[in-house]
PDB file of N, CA and C in Angstrom:
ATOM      1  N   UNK A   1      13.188  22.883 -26.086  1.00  0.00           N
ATOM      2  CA  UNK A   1      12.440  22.909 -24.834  1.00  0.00           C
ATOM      3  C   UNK A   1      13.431  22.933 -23.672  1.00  0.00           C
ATOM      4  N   UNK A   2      13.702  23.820 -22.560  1.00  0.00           N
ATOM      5  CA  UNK A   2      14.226  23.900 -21.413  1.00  0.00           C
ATOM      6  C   UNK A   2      12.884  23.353 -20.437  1.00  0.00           C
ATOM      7  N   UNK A   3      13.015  22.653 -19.652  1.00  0.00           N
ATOM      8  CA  UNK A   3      12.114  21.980 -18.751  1.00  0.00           C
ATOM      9  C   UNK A   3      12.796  22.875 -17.106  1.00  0.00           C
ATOM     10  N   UNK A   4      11.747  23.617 -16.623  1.00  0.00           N
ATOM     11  CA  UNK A   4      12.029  23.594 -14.862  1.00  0.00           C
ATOM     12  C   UNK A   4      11.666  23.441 -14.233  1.00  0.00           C
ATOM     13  N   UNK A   5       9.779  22.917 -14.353  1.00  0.00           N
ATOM     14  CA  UNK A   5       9.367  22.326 -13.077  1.00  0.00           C
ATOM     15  C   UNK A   5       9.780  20.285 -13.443  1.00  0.00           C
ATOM     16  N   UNK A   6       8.801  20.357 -12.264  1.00  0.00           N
ATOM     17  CA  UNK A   6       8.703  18.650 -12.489  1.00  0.00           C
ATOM     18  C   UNK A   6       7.490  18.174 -13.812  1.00  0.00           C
ATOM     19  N   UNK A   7       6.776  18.871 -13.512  1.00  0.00           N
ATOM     20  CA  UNK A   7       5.637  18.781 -14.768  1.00  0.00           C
ATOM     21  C   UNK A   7       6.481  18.756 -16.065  1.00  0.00           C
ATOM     22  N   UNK A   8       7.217  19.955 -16.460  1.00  0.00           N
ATOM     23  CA  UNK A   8       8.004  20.171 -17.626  1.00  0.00           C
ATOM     24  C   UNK A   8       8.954  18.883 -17.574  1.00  0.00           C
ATOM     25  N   UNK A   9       9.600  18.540 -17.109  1.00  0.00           N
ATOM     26  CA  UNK A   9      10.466  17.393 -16.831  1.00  0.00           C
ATOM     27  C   UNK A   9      10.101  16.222 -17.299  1.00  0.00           C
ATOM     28  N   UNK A  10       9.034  15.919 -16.413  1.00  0.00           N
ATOM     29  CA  UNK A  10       8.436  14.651 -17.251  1.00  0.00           C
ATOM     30  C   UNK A  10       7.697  14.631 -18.461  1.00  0.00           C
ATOM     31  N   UNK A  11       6.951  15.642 -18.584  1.00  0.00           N
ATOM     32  CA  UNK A  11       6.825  16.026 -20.373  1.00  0.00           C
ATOM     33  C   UNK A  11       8.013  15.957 -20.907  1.00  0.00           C
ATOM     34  N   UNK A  12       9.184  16.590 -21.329  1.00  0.00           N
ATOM     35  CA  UNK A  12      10.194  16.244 -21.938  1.00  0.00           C
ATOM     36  C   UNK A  12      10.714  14.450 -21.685  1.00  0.00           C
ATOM     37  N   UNK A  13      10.912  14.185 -20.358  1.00  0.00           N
ATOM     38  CA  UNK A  13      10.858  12.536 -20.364  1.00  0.00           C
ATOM     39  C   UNK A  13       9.979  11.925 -21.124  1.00  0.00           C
ATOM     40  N   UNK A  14       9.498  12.145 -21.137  1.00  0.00           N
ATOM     41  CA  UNK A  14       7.969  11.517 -22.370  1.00  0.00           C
ATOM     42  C   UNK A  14       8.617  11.037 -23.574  1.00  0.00           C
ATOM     43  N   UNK A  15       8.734  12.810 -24.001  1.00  0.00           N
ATOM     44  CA  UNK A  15       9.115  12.857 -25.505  1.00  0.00           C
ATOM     45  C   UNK A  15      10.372  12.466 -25.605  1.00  0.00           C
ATOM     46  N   UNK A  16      11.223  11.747 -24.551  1.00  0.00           N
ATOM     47  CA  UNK A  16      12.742  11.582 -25.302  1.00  0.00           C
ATOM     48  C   UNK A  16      12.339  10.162 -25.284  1.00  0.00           C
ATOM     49  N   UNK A  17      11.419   9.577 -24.366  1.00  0.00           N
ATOM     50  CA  UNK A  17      11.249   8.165 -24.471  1.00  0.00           C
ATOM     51  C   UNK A  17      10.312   7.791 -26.076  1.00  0.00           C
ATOM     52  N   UNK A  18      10.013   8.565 -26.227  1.00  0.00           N
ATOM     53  CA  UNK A  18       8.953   7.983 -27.399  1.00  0.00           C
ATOM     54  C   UNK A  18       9.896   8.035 -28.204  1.00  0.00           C
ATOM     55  N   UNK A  19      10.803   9.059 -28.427  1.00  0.00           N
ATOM     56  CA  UNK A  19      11.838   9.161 -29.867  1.00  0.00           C
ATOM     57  C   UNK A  19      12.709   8.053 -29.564  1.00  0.00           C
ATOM     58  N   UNK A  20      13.269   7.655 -28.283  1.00  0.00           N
ATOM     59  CA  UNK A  20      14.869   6.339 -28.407  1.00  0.00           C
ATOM     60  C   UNK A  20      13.882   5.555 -28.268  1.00  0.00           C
ATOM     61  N   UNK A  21      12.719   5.124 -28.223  1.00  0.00           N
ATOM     62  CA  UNK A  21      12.075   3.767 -27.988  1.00  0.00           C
ATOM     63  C   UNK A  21      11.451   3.600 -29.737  1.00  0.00           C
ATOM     64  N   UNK A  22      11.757   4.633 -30.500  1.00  0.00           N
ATOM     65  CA  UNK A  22      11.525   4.055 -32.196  1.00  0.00           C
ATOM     66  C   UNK A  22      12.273   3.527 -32.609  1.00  0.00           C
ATOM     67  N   UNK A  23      13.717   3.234 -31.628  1.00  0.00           N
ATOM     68  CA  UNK A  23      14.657   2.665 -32.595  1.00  0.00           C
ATOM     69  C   UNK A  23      15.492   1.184 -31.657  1.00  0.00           C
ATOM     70  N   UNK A  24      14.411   0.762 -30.688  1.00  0.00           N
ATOM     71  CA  UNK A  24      14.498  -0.221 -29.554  1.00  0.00           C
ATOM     72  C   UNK A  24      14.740  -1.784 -30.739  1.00  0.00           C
ATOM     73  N   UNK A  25      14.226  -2.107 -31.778  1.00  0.00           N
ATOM     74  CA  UNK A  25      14.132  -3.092 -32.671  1.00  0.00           C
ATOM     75  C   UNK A  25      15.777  -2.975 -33.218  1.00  0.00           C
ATOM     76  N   UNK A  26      16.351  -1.850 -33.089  1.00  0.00           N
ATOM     77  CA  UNK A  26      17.714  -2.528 -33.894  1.00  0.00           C
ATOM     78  C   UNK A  26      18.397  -2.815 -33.360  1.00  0.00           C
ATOM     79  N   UNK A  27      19.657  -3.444 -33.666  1.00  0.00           N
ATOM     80  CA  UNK A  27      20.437  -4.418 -33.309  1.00  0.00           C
ATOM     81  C   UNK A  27      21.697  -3.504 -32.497  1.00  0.00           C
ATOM     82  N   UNK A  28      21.556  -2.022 -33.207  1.00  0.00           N
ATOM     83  CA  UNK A  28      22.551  -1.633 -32.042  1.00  0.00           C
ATOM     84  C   UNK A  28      21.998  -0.511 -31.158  1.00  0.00           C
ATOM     85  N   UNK A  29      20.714  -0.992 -30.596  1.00  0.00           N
ATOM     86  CA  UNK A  29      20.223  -0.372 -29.847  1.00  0.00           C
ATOM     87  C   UNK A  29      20.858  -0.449 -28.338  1.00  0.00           C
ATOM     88  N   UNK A  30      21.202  -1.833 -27.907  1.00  0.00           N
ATOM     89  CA  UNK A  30      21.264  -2.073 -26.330  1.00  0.00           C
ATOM     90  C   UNK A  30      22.777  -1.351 -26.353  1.00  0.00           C
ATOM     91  N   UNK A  31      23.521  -1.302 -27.365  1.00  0.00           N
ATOM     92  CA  UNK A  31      25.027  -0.630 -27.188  1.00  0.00           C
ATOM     93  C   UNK A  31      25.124   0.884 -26.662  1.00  0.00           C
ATOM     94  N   UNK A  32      23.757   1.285 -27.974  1.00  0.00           N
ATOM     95  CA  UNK A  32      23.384   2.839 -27.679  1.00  0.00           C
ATOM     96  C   UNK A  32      22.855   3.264 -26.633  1.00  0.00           C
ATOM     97  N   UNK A  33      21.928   2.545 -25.963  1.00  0.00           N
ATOM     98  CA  UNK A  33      21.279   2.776 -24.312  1.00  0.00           C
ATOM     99  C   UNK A  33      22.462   2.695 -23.385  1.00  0.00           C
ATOM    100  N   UNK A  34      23.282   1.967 -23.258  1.00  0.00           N
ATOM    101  CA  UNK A  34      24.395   1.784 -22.783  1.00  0.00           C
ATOM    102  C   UNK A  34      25.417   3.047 -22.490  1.00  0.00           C
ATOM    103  N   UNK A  35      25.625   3.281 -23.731  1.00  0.00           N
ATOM    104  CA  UNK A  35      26.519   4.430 -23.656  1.00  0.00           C
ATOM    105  C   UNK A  35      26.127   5.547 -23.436  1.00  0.00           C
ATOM    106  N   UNK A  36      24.412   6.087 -23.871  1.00  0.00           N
ATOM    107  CA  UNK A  36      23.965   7.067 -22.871  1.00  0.00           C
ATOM    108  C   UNK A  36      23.614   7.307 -22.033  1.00  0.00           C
ATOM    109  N   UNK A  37      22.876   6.148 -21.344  1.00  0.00           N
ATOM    110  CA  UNK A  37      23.001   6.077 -20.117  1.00  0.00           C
ATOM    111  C   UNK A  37      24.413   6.302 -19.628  1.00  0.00           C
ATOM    112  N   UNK A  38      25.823   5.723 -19.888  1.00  0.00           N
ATOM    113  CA  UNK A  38      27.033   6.172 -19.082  1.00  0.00           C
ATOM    114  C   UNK A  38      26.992   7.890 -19.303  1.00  0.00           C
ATOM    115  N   UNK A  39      26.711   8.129 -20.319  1.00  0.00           N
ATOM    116  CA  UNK A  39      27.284   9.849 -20.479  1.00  0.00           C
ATOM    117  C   UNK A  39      26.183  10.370 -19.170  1.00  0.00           C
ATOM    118  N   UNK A  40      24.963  10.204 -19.550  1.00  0.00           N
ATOM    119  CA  UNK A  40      23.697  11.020 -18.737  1.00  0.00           C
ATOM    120  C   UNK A  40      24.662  10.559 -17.083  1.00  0.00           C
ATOM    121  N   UNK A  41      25.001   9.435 -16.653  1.00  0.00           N
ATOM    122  CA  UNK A  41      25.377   8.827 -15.436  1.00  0.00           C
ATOM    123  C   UNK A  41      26.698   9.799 -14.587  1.00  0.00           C
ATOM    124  N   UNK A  42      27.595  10.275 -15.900  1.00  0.00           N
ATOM    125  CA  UNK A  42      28.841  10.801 -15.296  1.00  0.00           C
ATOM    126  C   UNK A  42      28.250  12.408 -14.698  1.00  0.00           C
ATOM    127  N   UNK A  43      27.563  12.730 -14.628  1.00  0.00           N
ATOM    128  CA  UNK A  43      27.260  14.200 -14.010  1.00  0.00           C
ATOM    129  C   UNK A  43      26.570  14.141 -12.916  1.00  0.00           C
ATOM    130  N   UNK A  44      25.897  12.872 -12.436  1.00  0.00           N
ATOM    131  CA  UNK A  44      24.688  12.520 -11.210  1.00  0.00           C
ATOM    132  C   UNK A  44      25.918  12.169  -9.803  1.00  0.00           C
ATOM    133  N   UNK A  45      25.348  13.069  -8.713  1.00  0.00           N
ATOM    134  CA  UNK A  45      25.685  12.002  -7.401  1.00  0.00           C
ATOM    135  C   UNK A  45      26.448  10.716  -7.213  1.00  0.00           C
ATOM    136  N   UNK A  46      27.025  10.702  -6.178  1.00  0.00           N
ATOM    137  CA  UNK A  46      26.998   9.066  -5.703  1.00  0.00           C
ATOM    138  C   UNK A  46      26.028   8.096  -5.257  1.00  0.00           C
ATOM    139  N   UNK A  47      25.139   9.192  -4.674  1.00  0.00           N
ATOM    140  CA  UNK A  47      23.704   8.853  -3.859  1.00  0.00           C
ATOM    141  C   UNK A  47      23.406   8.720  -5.164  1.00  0.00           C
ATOM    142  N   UNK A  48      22.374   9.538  -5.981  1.00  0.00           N
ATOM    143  CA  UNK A  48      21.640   9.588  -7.345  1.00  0.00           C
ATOM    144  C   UNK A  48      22.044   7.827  -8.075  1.00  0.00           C
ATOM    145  N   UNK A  49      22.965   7.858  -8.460  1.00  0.00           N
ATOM    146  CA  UNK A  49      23.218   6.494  -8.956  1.00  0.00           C
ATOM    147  C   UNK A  49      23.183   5.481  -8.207  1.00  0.00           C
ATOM    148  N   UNK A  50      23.110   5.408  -6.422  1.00  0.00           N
ATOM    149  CA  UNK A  50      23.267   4.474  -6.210  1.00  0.00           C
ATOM    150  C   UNK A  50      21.697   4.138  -6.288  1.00  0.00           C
ATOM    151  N   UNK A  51      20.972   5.197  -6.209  1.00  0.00           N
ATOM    152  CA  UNK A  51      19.340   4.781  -6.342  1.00  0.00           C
ATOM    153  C   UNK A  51      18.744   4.181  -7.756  1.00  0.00           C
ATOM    154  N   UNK A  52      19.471   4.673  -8.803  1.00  0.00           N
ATOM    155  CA  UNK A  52      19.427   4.147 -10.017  1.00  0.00           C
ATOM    156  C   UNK A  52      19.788   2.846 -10.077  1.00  0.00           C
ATOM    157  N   UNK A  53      20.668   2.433  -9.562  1.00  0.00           N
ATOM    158  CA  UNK A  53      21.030   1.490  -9.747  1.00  0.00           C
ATOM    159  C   UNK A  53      20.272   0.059  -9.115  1.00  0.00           C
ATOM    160  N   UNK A  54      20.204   0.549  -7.855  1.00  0.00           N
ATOM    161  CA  UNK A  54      18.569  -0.309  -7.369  1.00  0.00           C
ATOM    162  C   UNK A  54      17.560  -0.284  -8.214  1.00  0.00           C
ATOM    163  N   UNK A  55      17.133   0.594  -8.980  1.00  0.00           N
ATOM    164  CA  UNK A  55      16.019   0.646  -9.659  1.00  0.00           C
ATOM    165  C   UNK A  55      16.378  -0.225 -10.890  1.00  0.00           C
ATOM    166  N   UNK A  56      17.225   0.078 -11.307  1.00  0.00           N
ATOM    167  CA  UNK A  56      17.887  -0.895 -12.360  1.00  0.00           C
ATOM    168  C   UNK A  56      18.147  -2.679 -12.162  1.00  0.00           C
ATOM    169  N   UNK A  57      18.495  -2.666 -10.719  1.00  0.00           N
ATOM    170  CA  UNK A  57      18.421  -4.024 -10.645  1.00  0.00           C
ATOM    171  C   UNK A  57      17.399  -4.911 -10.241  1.00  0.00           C
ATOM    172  N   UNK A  58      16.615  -4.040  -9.909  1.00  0.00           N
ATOM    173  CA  UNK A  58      15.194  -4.771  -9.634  1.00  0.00           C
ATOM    174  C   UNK A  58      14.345  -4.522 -10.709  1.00  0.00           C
ATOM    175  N   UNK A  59      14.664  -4.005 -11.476  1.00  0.00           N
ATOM    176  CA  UNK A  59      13.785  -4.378 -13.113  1.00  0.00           C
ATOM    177  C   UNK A  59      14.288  -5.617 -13.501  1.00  0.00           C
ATOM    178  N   UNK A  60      15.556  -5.899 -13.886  1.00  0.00           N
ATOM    179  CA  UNK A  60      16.462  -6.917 -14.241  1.00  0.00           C
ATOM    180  C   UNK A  60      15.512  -7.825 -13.541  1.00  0.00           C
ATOM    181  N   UNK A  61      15.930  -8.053 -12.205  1.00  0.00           N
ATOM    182  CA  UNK A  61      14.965  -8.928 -11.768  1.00  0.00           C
ATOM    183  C   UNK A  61      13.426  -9.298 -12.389  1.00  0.00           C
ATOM    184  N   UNK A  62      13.179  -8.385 -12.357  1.00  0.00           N
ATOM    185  CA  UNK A  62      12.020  -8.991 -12.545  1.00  0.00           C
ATOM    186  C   UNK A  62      11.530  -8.870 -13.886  1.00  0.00           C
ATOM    187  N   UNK A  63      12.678  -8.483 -15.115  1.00  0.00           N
ATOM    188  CA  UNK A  63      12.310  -8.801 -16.442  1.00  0.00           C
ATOM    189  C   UNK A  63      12.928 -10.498 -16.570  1.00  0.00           C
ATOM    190  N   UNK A  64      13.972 -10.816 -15.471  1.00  0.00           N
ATOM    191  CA  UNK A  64      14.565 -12.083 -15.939  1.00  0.00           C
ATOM    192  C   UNK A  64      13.738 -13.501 -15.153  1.00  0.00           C
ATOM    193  N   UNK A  65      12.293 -12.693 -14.381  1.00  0.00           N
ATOM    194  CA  UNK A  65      11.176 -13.639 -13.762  1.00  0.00           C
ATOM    195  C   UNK A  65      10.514 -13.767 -14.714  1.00  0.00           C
ATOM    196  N   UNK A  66       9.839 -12.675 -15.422  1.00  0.00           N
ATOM    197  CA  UNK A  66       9.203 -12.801 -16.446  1.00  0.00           C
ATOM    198  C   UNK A  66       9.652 -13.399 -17.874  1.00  0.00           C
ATOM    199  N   UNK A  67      10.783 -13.676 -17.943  1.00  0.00           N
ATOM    200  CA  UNK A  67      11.176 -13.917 -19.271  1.00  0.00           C
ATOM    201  C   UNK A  67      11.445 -15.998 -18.763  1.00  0.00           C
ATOM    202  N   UNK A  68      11.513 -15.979 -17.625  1.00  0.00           N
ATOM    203  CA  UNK A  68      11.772 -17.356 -17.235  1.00  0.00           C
ATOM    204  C   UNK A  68      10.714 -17.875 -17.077  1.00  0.00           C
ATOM    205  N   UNK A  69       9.747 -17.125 -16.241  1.00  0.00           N
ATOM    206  CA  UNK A  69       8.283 -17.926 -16.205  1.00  0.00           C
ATOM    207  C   UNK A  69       8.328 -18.866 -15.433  1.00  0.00           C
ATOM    208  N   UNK A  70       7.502 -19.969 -15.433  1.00  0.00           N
ATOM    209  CA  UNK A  70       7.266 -20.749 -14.361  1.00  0.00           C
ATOM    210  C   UNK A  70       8.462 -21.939 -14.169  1.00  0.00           C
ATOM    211  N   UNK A  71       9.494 -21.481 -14.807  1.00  0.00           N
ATOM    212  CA  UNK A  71      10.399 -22.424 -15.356  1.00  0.00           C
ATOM    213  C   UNK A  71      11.463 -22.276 -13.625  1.00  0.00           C
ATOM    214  N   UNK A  72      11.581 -21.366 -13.278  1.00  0.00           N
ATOM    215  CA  UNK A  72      12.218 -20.259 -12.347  1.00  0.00           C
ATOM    216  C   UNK A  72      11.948 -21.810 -11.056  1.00  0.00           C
ATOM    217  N   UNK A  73      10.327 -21.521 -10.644  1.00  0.00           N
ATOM    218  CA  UNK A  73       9.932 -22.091  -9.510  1.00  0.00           C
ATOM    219  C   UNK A  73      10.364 -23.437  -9.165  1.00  0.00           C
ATOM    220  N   UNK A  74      10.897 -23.710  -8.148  1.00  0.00           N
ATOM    221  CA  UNK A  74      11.378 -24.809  -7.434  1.00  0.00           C
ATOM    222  C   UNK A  74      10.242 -25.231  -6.460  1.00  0.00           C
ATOM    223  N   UNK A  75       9.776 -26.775  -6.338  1.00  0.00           N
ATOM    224  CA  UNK A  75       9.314 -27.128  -5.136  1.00  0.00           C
ATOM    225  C   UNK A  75       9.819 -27.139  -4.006  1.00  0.00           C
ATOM    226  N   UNK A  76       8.991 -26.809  -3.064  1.00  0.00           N
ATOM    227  CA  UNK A  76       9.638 -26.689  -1.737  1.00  0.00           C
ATOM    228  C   UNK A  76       9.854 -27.773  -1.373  1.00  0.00           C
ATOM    229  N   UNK A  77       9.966 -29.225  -1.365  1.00  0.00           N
ATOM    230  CA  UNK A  77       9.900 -30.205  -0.689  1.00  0.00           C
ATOM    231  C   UNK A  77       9.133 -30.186   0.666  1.00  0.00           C
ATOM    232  N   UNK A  78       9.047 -31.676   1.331  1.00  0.00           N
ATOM    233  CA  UNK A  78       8.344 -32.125   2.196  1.00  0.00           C
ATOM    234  C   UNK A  78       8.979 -30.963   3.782  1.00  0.00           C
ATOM    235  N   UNK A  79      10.412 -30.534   4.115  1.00  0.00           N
ATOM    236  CA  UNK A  79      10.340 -29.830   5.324  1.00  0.00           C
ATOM    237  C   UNK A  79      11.908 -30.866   5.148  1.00  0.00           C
ATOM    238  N   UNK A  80      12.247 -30.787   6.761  1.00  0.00           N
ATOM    239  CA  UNK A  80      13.155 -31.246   7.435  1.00  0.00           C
ATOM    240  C   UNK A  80      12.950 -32.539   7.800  1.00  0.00           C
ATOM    241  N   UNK A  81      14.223 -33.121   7.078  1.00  0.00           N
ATOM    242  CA  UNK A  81      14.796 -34.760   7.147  1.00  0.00           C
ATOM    243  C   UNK A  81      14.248 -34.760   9.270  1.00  0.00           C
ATOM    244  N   UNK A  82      13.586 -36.422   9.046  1.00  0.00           N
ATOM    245  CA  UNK A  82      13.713 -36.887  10.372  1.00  0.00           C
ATOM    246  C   UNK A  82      13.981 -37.737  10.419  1.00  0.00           C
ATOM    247  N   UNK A  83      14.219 -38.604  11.823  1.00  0.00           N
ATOM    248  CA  UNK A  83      15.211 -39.766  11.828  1.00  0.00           C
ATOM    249  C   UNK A  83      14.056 -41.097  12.354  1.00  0.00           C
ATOM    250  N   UNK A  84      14.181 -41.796  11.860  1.00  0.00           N
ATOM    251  CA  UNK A  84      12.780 -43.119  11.925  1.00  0.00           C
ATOM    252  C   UNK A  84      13.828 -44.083  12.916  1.00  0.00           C
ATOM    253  N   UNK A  85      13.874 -44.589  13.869  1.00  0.00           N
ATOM    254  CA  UNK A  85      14.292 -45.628  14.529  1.00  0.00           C
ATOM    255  C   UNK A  85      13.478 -46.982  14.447  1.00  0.00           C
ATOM    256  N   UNK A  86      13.842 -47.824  13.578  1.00  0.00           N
ATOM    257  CA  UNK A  86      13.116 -48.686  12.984  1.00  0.00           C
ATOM    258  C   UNK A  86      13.777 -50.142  12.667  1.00  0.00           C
ATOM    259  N   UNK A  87      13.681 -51.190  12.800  1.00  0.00           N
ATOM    260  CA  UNK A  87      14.099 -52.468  12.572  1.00  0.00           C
ATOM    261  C   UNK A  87      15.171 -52.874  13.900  1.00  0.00           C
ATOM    262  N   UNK A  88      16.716 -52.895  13.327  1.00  0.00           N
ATOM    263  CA  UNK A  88      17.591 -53.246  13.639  1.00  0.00           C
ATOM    264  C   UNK A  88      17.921 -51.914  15.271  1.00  0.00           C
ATOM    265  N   UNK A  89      17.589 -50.803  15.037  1.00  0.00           N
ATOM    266  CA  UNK A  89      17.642 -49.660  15.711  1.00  0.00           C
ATOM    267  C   UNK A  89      16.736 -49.828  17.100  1.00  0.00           C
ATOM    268  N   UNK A  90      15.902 -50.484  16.900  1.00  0.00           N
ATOM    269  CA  UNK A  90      14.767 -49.961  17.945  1.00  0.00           C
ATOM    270  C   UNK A  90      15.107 -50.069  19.662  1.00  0.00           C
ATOM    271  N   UNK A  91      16.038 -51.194  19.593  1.00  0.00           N
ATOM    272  CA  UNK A  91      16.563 -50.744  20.661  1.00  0.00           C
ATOM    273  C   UNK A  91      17.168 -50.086  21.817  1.00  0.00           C
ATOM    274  N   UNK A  92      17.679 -49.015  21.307  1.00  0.00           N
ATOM    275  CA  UNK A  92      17.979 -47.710  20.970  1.00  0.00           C
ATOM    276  C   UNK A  92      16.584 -46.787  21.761  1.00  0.00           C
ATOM    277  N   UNK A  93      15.676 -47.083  21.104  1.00  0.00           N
ATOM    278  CA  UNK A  93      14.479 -45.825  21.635  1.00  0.00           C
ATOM    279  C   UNK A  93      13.492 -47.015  23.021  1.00  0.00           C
ATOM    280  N   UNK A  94      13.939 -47.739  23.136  1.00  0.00           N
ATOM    281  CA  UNK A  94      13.448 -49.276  24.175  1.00  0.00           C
ATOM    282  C   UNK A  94      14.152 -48.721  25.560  1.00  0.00           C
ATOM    283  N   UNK A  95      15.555 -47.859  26.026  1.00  0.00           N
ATOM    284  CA  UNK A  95      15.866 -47.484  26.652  1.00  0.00           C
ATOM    285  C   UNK A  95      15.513 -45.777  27.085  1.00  0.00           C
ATOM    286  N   UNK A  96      14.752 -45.738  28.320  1.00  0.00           N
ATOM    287  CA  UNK A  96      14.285 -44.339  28.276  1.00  0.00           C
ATOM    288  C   UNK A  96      15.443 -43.772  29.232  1.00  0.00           C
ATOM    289  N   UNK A  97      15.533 -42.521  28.866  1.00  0.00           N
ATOM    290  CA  UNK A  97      16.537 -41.181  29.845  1.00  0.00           C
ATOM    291  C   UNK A  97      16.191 -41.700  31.497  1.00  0.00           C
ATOM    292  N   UNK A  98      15.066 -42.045  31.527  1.00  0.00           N
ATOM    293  CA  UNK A  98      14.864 -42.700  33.553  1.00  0.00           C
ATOM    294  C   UNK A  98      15.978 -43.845  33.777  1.00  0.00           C
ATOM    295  N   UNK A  99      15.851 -44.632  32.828  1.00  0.00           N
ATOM    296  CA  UNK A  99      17.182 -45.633  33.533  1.00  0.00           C
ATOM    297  C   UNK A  99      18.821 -45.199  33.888  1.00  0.00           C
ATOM    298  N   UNK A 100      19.081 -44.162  32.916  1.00  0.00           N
ATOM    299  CA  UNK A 100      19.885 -43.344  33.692  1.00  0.00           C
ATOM    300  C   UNK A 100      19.840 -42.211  35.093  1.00  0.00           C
ATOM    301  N   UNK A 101      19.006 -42.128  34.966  1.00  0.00           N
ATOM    302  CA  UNK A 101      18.555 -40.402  35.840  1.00  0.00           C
ATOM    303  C   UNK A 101      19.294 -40.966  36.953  1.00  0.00           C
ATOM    304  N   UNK A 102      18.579 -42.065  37.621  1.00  0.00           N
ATOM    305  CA  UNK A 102      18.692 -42.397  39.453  1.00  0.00           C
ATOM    306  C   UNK A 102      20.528 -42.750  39.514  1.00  0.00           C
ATOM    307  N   UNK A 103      20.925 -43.313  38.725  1.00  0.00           N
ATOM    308  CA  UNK A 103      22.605 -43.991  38.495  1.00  0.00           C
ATOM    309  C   UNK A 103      23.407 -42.799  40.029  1.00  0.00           C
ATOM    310  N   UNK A 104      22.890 -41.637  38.963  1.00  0.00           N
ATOM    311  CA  UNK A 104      24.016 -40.444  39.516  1.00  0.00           C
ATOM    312  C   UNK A 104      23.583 -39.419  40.839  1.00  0.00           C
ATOM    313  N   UNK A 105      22.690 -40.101  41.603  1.00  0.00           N
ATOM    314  CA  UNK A 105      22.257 -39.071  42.391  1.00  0.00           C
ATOM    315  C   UNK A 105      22.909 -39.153  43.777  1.00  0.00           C
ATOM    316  N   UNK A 106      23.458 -39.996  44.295  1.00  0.00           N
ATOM    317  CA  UNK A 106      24.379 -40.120  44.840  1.00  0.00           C
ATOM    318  C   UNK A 106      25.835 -40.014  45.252  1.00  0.00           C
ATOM    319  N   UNK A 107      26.000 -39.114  44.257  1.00  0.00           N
ATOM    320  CA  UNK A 107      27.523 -38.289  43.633  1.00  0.00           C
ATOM    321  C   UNK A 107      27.740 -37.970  44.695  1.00  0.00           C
ATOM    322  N   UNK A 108      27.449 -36.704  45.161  1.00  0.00           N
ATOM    323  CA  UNK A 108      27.989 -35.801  46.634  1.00  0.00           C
ATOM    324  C   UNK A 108      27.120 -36.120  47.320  1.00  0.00           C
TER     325      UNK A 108
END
């Protein structure tokens, strides 16, 4: 089969996926995807691969969400630490910014 539209194209994509995906169960499968993917890779663009390669890493992603599951998710906690002025402290918030203000107005 020579493929030249896009129709033909992805028909042949079809059929090459159904034939390397009969042999996805053996053990030296991920070696073999590997290395054809590099051969198919050395004739494409710089652009072309760099789009592949996004596409590639956002599967990753999100085969390594799915394979983690709810295990992944972190609670967000309560927000941002605040500061309690309380007991020994309170004195501290007993003095308001007015008892300073008037001090300095008499400068110049």
């Amino acid at each position: 089969m020579m493929p030249d539209t896009k129709e033909e194209f992805e028909q042949f994509g079809e059929q090459l996926i159904a034939k390397i995906n009969q042999f996805n169960k053996h053990t030296e499968f991920p070696a073999f995807a590997e290395e054809l993917i590099n051969r198919i890779a050395v004739n494409l663009s710089s652009i072309t691969l760099k789009k592949i390669k996004t596409t590639v890493d956002n599967l990753a992603i999100e085969k390594s969400k799915l394979e983690k599951g709810d295990k992944g998710k972190k609670s967000k906690g309560k927000g941002k630490a605040k500061l309690k002025i309380e007991g020994e402290n309170t004195h501290l918030s007993e003095y308001g910014y007015d008892a300073y203000d008037n001090e300095y107005d008499d400068f110049m």
